[in-house]
C-alpha atoms as a PDB file:
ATOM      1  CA  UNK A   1       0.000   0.000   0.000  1.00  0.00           C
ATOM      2  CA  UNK A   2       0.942   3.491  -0.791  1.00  0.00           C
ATOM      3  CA  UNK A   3       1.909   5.820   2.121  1.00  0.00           C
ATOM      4  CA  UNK A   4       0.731   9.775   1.132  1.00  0.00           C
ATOM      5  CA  UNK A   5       1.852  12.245   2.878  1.00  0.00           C
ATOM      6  CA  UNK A   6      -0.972  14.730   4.341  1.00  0.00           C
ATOM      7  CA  UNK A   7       1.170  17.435   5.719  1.00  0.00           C
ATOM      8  CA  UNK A   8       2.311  20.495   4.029  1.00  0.00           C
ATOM      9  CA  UNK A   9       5.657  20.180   3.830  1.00  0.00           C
ATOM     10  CA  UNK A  10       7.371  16.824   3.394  1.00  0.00           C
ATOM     11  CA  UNK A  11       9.040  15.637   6.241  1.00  0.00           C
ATOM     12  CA  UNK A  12      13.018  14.206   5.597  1.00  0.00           C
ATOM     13  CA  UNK A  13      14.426  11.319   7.906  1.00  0.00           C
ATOM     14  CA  UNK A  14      17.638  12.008   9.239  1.00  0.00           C
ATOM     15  CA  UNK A  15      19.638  10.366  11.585  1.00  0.00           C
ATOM     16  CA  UNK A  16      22.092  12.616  13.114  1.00  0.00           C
ATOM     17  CA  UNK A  17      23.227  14.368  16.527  1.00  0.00           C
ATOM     18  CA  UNK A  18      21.208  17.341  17.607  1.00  0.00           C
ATOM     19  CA  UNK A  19      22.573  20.013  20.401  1.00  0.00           C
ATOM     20  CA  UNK A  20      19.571  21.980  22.675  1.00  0.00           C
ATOM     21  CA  UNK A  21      19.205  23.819  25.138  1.00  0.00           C
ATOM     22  CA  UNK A  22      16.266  25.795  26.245  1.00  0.00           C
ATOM     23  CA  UNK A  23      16.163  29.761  26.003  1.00  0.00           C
ATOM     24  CA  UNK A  24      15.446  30.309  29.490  1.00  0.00           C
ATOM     25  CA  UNK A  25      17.534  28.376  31.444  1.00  0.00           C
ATOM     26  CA  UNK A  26      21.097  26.980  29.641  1.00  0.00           C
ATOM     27  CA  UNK A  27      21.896  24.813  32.171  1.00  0.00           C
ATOM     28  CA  UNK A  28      18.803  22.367  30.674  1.00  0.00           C
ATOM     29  CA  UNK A  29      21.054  21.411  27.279  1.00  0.00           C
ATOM     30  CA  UNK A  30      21.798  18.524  26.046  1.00  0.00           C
ATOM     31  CA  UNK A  31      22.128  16.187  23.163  1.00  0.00           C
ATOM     32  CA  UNK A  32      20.066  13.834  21.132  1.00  0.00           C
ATOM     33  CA  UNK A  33      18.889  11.928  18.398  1.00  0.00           C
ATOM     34  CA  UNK A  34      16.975  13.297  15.068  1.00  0.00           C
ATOM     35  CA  UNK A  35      14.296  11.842  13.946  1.00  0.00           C
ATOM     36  CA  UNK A  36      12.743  13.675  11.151  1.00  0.00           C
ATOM     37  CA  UNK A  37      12.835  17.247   9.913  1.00  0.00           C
ATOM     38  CA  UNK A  38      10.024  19.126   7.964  1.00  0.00           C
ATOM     39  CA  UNK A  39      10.027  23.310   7.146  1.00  0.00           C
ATOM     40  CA  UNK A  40       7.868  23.619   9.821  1.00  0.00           C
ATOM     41  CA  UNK A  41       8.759  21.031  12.709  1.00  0.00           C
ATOM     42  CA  UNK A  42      11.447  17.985  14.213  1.00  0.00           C
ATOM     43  CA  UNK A  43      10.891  14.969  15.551  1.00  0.00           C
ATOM     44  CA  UNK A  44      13.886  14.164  17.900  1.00  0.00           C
ATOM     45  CA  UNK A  45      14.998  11.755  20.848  1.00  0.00           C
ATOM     46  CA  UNK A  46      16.491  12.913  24.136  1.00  0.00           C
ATOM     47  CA  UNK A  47      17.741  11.154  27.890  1.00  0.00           C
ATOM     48  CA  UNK A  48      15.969  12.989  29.533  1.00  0.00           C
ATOM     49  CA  UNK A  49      12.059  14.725  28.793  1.00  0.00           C
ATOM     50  CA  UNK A  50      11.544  18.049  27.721  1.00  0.00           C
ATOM     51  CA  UNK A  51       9.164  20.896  29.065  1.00  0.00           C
ATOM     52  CA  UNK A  52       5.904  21.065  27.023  1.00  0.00           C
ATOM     53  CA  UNK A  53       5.380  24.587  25.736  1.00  0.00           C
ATOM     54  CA  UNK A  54       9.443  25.646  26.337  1.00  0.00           C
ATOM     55  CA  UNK A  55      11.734  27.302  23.785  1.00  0.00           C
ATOM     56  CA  UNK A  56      14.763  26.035  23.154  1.00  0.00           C
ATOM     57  CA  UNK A  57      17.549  26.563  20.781  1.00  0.00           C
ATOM     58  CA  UNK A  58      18.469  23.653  18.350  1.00  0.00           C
ATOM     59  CA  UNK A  59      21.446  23.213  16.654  1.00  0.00           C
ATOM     60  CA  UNK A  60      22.539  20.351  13.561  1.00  0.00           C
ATOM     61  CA  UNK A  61      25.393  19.933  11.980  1.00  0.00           C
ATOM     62  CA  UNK A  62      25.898  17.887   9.081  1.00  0.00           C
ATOM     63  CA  UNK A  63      28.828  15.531   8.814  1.00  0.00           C
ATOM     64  CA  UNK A  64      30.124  17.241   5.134  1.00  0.00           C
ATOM     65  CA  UNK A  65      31.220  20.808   5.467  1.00  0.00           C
ATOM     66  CA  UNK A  66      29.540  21.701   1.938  1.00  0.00           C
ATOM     67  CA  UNK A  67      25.999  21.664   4.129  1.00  0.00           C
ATOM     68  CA  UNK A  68      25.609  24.346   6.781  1.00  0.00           C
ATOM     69  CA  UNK A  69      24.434  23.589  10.150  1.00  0.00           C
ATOM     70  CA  UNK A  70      20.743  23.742  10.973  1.00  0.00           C
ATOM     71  CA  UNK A  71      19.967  26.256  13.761  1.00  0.00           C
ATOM     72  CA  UNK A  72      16.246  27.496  14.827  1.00  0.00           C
ATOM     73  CA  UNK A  73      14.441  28.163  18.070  1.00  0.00           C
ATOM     74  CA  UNK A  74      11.450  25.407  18.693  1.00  0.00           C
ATOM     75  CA  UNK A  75       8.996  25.478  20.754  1.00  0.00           C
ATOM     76  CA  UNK A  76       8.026  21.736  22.640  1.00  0.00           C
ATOM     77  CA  UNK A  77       4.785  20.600  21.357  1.00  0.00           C
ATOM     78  CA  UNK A  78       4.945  16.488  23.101  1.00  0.00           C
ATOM     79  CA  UNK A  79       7.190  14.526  25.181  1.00  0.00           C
ATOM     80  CA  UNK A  80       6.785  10.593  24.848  1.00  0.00           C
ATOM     81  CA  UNK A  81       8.501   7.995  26.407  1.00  0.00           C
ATOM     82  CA  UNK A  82      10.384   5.841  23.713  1.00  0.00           C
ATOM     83  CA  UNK A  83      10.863   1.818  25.264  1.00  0.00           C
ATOM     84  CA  UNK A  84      12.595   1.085  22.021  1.00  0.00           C
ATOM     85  CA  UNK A  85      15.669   3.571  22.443  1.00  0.00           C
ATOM     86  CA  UNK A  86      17.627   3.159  25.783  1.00  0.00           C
ATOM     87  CA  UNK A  87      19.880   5.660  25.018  1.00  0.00           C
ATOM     88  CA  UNK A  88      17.207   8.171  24.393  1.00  0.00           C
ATOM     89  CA  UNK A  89      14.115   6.620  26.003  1.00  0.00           C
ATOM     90  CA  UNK A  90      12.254  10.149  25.390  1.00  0.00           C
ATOM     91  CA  UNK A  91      10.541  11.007  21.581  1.00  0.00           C
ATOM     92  CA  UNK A  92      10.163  14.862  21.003  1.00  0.00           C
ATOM     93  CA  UNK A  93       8.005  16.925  18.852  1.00  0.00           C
ATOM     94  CA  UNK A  94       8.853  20.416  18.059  1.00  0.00           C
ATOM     95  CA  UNK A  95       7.361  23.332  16.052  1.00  0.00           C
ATOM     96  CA  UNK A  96       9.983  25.638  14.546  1.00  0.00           C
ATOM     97  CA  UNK A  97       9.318  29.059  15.763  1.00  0.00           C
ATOM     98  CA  UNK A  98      12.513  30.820  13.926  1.00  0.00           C
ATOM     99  CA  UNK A  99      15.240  30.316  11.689  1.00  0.00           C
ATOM    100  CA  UNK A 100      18.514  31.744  13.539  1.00  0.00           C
END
């Protein structure tokens, strides 16, 4: 059967390191595992949950140097727990509030 996509923008799997750490306290950083990334959200997995309805900063960098990194401010739309990951047992859904 044929999967079609309903969102707006397409969403592209990734599987690479992601840096955070939220806007109003930078001691609550850490680092993580990408899911998926669409123009308008992420889809990451953390150790540790993450504050529904907090900003944090985001930052990816690409293994090649031809790609710049990825850098935004999300906002922290849910926070699942993940049984299949125990390295990052939490699954996190972001909207992208700005491009930095």
């Amino acid at each position: 059967m044929i999967e079609i996509e309903k969102r707006d923008f397409m969403r592209m799997h990734i599987d690479t390191t992601i840096n955070y750490k939220q806007k109003i306290d930078a001691n609550n950083s850490g680092k993580g595992l990408v899911q998926d990334l669409s123009a308008t959200g992420i889809a990451f997995l953390t150790s540790k949950p993450l504050a529904l309805d907090a900003e944090y900063e985001i930052s990816i960098t690409p293994g090649v140097n031809t790609t710049p990194p990825f850098n935004a401010i999300v906002c922290i739309i849910r926070t699942d727990k993940n049984s299949e990951n125990t390295d990052y047992p939490y699954a996190i859904a972001a909207k992208v509030v700005k491009l930095l």
